[in-house]
N, C-alpha and C. Protein backbone atom coordinates (compact mmCIF):
# COMPACT_ATOMS: atom_id res chain seq x y z
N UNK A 1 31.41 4.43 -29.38
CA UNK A 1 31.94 4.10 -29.59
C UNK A 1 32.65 4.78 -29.13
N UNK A 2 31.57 6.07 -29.38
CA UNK A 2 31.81 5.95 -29.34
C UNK A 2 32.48 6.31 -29.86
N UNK A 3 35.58 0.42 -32.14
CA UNK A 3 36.61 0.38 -32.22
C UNK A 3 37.17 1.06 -32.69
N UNK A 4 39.78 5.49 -33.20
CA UNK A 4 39.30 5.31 -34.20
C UNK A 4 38.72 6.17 -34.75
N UNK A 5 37.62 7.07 -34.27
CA UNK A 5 36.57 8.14 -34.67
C UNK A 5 36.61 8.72 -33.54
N UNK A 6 36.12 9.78 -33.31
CA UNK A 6 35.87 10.65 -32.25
C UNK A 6 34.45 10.44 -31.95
N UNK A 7 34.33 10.27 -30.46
CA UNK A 7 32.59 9.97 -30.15
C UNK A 7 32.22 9.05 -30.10
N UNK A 8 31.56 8.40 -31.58
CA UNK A 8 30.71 7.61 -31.74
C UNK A 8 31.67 6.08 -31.59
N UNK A 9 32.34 6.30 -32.43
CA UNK A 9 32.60 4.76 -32.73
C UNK A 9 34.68 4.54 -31.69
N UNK A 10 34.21 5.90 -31.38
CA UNK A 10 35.41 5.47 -30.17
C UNK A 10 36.42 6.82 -29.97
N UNK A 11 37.08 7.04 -31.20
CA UNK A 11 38.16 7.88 -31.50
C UNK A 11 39.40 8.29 -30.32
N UNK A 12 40.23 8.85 -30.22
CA UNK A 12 41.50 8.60 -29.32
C UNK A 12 41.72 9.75 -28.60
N UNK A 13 42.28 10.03 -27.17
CA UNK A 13 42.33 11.12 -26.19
C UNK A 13 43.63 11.70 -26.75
N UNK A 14 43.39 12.72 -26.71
CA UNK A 14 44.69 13.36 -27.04
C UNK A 14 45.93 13.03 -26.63
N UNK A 15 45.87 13.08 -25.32
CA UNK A 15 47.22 12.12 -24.50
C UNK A 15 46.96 10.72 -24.32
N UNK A 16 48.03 9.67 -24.48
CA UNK A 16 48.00 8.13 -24.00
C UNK A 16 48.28 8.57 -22.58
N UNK A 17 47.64 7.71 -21.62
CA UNK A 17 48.00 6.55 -20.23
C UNK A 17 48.41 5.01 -20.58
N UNK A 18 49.28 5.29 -21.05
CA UNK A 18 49.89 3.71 -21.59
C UNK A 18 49.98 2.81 -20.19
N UNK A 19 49.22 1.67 -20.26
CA UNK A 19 49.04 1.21 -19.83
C UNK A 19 49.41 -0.71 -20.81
N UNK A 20 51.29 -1.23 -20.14
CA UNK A 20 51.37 -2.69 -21.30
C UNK A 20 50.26 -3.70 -21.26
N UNK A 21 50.22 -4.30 -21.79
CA UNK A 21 50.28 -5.46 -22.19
C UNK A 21 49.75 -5.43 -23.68
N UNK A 22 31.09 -13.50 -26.73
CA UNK A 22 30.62 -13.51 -27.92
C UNK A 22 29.61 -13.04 -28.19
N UNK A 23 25.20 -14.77 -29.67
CA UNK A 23 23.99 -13.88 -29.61
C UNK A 23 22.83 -14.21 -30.95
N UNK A 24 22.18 -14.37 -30.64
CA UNK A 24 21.05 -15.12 -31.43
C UNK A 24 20.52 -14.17 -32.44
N UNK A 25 20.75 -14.42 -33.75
CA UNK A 25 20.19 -12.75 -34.46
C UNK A 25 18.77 -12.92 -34.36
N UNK A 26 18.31 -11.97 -34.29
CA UNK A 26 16.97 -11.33 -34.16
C UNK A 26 16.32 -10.98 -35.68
N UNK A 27 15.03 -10.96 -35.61
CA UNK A 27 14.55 -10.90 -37.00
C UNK A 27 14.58 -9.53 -37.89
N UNK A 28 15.10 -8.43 -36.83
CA UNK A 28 15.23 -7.22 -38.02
C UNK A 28 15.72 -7.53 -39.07
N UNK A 29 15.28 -7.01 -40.30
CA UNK A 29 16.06 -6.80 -41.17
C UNK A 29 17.27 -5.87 -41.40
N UNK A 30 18.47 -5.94 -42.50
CA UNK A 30 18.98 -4.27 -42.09
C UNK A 30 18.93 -3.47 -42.83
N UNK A 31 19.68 -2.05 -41.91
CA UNK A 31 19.03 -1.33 -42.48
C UNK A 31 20.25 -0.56 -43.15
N UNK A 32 20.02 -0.17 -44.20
CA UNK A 32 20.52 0.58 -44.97
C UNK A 32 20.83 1.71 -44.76
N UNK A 33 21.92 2.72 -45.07
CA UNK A 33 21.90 3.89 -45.30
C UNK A 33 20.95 4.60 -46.38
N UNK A 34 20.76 5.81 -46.44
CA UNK A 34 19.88 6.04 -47.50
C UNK A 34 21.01 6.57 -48.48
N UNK A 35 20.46 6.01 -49.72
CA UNK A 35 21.32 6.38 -50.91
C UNK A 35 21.53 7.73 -51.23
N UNK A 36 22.69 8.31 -51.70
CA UNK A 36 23.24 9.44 -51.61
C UNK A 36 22.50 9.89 -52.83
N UNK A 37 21.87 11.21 -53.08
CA UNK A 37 21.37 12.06 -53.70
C UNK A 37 21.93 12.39 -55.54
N UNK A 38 23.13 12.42 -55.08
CA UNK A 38 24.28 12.97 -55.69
C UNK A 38 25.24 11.16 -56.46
N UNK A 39 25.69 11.42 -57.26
CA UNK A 39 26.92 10.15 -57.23
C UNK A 39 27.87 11.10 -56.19
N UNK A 40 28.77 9.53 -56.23
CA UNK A 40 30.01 9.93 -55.11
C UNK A 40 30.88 9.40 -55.87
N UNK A 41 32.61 9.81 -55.39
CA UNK A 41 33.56 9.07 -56.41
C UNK A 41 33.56 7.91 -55.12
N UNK A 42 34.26 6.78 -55.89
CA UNK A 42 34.29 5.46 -55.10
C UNK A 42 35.77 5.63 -54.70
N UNK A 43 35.74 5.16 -53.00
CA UNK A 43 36.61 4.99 -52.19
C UNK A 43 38.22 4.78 -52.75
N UNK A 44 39.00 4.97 -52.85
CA UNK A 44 40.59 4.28 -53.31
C UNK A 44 40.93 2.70 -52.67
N UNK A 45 41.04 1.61 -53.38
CA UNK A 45 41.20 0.27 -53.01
C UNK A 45 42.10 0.46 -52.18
N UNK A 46 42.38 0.03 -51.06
CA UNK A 46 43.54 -0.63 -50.05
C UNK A 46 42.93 -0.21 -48.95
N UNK A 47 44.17 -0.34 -47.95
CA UNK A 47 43.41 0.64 -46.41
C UNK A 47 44.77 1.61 -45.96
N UNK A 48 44.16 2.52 -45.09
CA UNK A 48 45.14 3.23 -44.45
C UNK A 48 46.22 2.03 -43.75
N UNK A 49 47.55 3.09 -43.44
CA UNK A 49 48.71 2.05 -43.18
C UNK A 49 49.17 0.48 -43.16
N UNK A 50 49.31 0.56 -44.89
CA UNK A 50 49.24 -0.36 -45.39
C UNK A 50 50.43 -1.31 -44.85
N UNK A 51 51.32 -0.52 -44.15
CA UNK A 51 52.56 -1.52 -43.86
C UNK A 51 52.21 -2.66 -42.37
N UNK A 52 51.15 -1.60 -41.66
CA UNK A 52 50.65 -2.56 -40.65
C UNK A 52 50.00 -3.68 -41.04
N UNK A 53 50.86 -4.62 -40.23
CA UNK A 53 49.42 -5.77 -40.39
C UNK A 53 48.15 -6.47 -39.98
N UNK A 54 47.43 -7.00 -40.53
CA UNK A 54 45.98 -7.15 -39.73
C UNK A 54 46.28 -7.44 -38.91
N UNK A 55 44.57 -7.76 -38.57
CA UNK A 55 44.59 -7.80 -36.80
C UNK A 55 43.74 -9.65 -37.20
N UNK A 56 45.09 -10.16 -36.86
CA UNK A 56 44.74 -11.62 -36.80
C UNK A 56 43.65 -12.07 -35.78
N UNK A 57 43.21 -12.92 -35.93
CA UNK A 57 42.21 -13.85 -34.91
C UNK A 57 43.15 -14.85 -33.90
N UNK A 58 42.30 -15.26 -33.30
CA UNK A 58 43.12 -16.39 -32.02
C UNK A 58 43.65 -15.72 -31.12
N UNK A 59 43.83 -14.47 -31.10
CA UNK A 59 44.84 -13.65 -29.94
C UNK A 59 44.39 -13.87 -28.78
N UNK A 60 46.13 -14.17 -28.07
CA UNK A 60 46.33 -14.52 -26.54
C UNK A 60 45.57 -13.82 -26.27
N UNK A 61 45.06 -13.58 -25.17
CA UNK A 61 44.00 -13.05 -24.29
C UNK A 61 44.40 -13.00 -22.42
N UNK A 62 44.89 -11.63 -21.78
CA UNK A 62 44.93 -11.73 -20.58
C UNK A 62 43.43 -11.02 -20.14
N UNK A 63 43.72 -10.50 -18.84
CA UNK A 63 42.11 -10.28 -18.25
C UNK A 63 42.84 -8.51 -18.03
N UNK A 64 41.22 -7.95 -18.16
CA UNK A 64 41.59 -6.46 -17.96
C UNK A 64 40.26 -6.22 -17.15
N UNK A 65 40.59 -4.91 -16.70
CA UNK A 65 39.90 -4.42 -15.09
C UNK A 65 39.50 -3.13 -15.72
N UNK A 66 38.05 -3.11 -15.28
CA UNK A 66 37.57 -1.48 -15.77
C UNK A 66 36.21 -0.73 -14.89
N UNK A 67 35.80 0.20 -14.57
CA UNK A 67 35.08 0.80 -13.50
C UNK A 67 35.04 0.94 -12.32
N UNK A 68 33.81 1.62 -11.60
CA UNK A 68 34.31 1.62 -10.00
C UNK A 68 34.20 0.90 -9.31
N UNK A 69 33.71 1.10 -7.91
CA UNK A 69 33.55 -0.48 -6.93
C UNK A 69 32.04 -0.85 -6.98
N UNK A 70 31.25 0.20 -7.51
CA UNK A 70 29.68 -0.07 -7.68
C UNK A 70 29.51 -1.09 -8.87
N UNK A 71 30.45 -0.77 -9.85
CA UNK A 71 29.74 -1.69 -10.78
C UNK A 71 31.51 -1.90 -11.75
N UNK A 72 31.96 -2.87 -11.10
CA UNK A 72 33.71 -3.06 -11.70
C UNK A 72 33.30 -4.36 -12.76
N UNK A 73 34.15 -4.20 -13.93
CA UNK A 73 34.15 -5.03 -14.80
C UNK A 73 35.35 -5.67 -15.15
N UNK A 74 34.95 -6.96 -15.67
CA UNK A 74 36.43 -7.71 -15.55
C UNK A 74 35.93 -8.05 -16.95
N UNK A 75 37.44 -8.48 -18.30
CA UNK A 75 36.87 -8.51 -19.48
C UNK A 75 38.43 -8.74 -20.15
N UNK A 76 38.34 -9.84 -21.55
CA UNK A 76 39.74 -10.23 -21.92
C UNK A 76 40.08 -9.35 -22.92
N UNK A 77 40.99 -8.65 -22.86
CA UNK A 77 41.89 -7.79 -23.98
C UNK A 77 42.91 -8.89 -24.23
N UNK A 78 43.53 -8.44 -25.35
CA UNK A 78 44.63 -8.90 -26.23
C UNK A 78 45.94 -8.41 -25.39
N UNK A 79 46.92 -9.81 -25.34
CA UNK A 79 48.32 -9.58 -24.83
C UNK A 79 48.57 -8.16 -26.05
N UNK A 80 49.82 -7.82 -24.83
CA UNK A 80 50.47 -6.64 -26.06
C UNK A 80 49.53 -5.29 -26.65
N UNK A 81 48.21 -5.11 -25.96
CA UNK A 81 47.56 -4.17 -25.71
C UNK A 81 48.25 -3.24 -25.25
N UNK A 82 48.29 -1.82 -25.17
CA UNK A 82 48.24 -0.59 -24.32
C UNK A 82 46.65 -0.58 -24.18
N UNK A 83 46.59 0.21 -22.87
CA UNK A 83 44.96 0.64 -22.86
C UNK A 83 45.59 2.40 -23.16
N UNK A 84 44.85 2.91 -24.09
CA UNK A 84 45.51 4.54 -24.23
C UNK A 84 44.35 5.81 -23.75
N UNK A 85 43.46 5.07 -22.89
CA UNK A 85 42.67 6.01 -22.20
C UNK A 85 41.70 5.37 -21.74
N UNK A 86 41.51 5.74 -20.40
CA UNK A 86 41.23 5.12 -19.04
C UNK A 86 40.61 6.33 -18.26
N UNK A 87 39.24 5.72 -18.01
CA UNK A 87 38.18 7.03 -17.45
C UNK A 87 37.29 6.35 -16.69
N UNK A 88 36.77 6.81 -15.54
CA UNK A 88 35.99 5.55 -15.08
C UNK A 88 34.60 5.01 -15.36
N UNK A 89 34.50 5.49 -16.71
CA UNK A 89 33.15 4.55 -16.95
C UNK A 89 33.82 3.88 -18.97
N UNK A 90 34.50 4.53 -18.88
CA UNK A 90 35.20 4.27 -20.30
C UNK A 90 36.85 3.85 -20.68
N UNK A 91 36.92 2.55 -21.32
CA UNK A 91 38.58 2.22 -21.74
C UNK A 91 38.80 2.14 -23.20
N UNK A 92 40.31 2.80 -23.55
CA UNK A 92 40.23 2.29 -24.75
C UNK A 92 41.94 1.56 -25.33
N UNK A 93 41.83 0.34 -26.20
CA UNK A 93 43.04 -0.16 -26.33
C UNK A 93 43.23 -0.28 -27.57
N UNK A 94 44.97 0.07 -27.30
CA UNK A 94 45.00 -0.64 -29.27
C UNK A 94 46.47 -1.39 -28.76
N UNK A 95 47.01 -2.28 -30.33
CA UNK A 95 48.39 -2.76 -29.64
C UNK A 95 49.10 -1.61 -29.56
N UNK A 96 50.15 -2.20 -28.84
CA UNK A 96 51.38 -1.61 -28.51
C UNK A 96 52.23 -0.80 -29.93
N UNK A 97 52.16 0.29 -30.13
CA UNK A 97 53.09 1.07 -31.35
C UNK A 97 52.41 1.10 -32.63
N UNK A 98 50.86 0.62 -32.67
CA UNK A 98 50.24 0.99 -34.21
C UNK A 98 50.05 2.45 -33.98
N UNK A 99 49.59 2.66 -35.70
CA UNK A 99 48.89 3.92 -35.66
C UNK A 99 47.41 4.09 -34.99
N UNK A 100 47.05 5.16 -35.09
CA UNK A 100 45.79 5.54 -34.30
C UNK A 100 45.11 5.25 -35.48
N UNK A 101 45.14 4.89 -36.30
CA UNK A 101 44.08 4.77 -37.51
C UNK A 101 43.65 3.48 -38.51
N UNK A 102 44.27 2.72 -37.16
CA UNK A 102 44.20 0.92 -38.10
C UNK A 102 43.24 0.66 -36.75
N UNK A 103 43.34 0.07 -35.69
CA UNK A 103 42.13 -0.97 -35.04
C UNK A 103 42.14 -0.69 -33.69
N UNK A 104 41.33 -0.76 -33.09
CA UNK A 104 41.07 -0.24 -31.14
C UNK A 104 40.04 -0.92 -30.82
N UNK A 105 40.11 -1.25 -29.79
CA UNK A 105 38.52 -1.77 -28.71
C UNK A 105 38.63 -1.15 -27.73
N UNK A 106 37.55 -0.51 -27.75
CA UNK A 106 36.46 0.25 -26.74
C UNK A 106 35.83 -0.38 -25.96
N UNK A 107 36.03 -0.43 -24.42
CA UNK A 107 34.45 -0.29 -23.74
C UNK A 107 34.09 0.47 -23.03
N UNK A 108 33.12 0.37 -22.58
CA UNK A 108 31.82 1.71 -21.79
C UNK A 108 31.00 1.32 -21.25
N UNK A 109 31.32 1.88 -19.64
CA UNK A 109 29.76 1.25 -19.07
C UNK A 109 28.41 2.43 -19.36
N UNK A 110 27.39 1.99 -20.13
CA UNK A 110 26.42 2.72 -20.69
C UNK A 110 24.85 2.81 -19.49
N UNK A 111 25.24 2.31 -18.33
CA UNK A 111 23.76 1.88 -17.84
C UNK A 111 23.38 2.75 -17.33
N UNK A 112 24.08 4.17 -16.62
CA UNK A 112 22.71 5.63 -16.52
C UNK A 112 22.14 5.83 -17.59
N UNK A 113 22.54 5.47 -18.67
CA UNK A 113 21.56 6.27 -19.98
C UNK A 113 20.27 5.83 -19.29
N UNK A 114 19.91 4.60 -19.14
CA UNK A 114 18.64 4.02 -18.44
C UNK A 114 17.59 3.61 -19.71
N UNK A 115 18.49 3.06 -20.88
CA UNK A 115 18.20 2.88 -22.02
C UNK A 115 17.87 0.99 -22.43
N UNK A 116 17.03 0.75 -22.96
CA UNK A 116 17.18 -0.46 -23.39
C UNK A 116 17.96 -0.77 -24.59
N UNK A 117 18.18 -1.74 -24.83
CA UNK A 117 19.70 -2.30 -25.68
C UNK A 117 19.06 -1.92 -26.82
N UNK A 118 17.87 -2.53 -27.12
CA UNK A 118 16.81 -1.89 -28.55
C UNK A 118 17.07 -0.29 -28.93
N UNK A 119 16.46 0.25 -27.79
CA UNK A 119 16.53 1.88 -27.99
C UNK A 119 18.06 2.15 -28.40
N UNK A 120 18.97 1.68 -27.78
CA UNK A 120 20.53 2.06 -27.69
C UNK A 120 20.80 1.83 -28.93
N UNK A 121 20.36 0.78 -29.61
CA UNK A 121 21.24 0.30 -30.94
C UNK A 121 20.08 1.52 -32.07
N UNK A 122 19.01 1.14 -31.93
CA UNK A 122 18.44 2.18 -32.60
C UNK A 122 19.13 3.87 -33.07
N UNK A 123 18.72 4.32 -31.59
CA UNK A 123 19.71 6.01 -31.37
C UNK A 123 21.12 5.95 -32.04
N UNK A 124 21.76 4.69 -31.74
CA UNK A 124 23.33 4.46 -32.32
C UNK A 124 23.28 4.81 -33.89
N UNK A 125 22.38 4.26 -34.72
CA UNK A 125 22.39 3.78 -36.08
C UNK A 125 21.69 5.29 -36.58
N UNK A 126 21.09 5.98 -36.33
CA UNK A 126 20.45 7.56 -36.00
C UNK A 126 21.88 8.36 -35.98
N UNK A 127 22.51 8.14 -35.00
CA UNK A 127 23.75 9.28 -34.91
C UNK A 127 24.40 8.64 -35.79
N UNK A 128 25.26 7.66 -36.21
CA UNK A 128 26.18 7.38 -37.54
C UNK A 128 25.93 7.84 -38.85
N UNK A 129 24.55 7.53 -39.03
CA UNK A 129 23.97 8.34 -40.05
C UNK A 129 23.97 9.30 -40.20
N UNK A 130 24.22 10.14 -39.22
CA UNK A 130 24.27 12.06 -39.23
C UNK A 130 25.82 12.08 -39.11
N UNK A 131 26.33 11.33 -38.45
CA UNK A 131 27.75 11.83 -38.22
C UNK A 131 29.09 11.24 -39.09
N UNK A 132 28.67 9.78 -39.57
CA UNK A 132 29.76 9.01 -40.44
C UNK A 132 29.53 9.61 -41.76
N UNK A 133 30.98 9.23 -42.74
CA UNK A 133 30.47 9.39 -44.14
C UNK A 133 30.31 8.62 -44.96
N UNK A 134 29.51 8.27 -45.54
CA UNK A 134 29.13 7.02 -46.79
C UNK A 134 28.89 5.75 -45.67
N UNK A 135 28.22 5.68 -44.22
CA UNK A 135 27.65 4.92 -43.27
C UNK A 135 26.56 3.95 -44.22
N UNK A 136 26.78 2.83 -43.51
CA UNK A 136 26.15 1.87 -43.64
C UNK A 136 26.09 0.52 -43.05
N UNK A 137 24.92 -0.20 -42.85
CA UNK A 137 24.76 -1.23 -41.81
C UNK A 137 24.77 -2.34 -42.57
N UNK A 138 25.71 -3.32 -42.18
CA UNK A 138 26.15 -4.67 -42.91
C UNK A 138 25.16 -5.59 -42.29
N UNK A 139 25.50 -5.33 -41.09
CA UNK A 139 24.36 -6.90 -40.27
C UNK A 139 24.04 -6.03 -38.67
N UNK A 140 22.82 -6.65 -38.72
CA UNK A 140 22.19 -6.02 -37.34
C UNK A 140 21.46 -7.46 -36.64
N UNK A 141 21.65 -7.66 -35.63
CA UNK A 141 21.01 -8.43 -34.21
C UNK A 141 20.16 -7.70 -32.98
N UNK A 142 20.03 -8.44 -32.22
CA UNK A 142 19.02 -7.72 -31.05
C UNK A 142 19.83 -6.75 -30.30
N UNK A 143 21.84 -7.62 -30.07
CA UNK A 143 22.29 -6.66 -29.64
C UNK A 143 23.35 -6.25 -29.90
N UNK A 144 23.74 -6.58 -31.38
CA UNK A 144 25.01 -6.37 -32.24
C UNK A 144 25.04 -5.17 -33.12
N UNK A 145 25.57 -4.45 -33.63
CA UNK A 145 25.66 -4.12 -34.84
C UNK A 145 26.85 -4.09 -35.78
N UNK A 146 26.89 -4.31 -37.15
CA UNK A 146 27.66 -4.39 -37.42
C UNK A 146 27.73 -3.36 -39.21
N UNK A 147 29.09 -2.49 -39.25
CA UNK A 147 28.74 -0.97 -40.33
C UNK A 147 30.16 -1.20 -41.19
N UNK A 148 29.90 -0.28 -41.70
CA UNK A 148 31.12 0.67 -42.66
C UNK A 148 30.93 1.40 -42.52
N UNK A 149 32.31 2.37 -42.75
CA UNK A 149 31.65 3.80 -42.85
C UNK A 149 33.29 4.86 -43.60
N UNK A 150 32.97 5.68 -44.19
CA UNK A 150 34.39 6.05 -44.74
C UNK A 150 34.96 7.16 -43.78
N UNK A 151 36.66 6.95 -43.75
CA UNK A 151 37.24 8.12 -42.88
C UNK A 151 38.70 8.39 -43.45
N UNK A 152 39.31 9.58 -43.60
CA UNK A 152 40.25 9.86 -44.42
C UNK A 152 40.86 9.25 -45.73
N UNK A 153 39.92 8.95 -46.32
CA UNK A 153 39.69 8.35 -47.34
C UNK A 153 39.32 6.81 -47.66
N UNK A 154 39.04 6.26 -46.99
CA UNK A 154 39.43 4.89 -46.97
C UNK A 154 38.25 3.94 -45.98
N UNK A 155 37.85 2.88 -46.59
CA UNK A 155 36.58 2.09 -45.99
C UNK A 155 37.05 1.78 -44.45
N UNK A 156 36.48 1.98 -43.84
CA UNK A 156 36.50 0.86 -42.31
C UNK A 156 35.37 0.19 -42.11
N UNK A 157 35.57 -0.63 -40.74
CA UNK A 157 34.83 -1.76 -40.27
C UNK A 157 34.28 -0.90 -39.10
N UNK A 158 33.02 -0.73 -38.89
CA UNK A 158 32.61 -1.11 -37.02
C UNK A 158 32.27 -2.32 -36.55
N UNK A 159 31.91 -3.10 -35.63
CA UNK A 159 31.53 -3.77 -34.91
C UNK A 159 31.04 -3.43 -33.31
N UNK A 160 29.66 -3.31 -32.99
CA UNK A 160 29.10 -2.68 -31.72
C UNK A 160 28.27 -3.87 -31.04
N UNK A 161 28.60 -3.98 -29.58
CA UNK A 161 27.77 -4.97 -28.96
C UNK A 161 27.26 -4.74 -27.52
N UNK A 162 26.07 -4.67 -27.00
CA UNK A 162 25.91 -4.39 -25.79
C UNK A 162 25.39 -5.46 -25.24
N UNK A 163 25.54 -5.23 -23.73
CA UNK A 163 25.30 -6.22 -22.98
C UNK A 163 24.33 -5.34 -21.82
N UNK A 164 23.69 -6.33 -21.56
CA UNK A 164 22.63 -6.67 -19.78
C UNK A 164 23.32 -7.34 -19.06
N UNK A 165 24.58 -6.98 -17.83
CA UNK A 165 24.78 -8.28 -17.51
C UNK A 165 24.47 -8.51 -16.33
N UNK A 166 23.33 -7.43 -15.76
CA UNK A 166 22.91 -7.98 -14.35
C UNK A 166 21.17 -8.21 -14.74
N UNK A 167 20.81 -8.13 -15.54
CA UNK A 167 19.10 -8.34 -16.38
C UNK A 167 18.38 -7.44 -15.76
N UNK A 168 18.97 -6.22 -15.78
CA UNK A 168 18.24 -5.02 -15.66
C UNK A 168 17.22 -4.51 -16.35
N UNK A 169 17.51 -5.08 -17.74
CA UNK A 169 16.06 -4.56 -18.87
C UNK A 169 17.10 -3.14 -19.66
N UNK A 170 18.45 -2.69 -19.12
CA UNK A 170 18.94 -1.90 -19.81
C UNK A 170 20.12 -2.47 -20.54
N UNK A 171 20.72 -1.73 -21.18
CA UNK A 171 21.84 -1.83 -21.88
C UNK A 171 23.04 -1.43 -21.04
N UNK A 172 23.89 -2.25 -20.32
CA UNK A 172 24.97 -1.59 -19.20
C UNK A 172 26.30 -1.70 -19.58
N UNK A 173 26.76 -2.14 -20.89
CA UNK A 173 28.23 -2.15 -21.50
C UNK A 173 27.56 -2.11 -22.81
N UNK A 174 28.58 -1.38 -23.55
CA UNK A 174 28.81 -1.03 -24.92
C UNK A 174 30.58 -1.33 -25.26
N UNK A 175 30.82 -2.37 -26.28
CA UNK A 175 31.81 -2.91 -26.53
C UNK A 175 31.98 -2.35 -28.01
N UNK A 176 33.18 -2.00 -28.17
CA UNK A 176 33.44 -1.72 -29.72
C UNK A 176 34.37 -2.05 -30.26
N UNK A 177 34.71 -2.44 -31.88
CA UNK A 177 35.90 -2.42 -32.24
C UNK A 177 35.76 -2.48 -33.31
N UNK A 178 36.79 -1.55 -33.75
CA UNK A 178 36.95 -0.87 -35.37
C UNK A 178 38.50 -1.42 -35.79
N UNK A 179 38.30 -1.23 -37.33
CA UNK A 179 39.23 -1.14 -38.03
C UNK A 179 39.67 -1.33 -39.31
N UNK A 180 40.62 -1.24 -40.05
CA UNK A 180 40.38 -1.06 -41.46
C UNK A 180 39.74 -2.35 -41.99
N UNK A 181 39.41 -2.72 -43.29
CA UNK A 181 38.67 -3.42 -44.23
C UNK A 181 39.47 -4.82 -44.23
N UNK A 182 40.48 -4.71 -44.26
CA UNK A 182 41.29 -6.09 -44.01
C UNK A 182 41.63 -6.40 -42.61
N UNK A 183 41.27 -5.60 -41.64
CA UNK A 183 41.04 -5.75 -39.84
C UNK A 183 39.65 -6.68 -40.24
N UNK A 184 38.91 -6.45 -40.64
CA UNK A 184 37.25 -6.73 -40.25
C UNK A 184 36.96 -8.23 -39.46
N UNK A 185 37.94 -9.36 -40.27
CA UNK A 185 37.46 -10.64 -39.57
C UNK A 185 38.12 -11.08 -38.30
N UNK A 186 39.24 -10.61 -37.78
CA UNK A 186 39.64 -10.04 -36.79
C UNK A 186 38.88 -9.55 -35.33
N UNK A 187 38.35 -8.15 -36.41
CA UNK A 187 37.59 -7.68 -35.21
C UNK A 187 36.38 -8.47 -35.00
N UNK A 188 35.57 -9.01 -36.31
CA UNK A 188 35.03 -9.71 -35.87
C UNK A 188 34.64 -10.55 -34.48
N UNK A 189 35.94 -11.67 -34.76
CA UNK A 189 36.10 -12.24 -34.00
C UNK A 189 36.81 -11.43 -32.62
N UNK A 190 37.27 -10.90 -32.04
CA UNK A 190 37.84 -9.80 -30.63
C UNK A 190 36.85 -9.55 -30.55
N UNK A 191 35.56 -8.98 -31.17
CA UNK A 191 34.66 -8.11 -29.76
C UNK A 191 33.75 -9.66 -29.88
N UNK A 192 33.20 -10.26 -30.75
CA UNK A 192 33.20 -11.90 -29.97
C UNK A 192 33.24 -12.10 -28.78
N UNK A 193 34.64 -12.73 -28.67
CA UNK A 193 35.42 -12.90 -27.29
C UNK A 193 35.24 -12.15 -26.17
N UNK A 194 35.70 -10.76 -26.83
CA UNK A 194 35.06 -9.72 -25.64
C UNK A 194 34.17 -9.61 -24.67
N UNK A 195 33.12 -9.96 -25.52
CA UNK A 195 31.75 -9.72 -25.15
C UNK A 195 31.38 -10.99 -24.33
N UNK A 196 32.14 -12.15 -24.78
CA UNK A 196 31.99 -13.65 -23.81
C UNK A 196 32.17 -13.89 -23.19
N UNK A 197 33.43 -13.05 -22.71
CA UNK A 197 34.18 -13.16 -21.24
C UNK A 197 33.94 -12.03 -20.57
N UNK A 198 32.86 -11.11 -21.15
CA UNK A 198 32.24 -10.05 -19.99
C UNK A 198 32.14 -10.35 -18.49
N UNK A 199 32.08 -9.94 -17.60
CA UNK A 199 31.64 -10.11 -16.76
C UNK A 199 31.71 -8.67 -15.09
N UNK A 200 30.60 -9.31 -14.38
CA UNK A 200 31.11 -8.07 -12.95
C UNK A 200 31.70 -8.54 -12.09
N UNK A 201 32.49 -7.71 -11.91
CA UNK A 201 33.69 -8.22 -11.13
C UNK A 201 33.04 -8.56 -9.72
């Protein structure tokens, strides 16, 4: 990731490069975090920056450009995006003037790992578990996943999706997008889209 967090589920470069402006579930079951040992106190109701507002559905959609000339990807971000870090196998956007701590989409081209999408989502759900706090898996597919997980006090959303898009047998984009608890149907729907209008350039 890696939609936010550092690493896994995305998190933000120290400096911006401001830059203006959908899968058949599979029969896993999911999987759970393992229950905490200990009680925990329960989360505080609301979400971080409460004055922002969600991240609506339906959003305009222009086309955005990402990797090298070996393997360039073309893919729809949201009008009114900044991309706030730009690397050449990795982008990341949020709108224009939120905080760093309400909603972002991530992508990544993942295909040296030389990993299948199975293995990838597997290893993924392995590191959250070691690295998120109070992690847990809402809904899982062949090549979705979908979590909670708590961060400065307060519930968030993940949403993770990879793609094959030359049928390599690997996993060659990793799409993400996070954000608070009242973001969720939102993001939902954005890495959706995302992921539908993938394509190589």
């Amino acid at each position: 990731m890696a939609l936010l967090v550092v690493g896994i589920v995305g998190g933000y470069a120290a400096s911006y490069a401001l830059e203006p402006d959908p899968a058949t579930e599979s029969a896993p079951a999911p999987v759970m975090a393992q229950s905490p040992s200990v009680p925990v106190d329960p989360l505080p109701p609301g979400d971080a920056q409460p004055s922002v507002p969600r991240l609506e559905t339906d959003l305009p959609m222009r086309e955005g450009r990402m990797g090298s000339q070996r393997f360039r990807l073309v893919h729809p971000v949201p009008r009114g995006w900044a991309r706030i870090y730009n690397a050449p196998n990795e982008a990341k956007w949020k709108k224009a003037g939120n905080p760093d701590n309400t909603y972002l989409l991530r992508i990544e081209q993942v295909q040296s790992a030389n990993d299948s999408i199975e293995e990838t989502l597997t290893d993924r759900i392995q590191d959250l578990q070691e690295e998120e706090e109070r992690f847990r898996v809402e809904k899982r597919t062949a090549n979705t996943l979908e979590f909670t997980y708590a961060s400065d006090g307060f519930l968030r959303h993940g949403f993770l999706t990879w793609l094959d898009l030359r049928g390599t047998g690997f996993a060659e984009v990793e799409i993400a997008v996070t954000g608070r608890e009242v973001d969720a149907r939102g993001a939902r729907q954005l890495i959706a889209r995302v992921a539908a209008g993938m394509r190589q350039a």
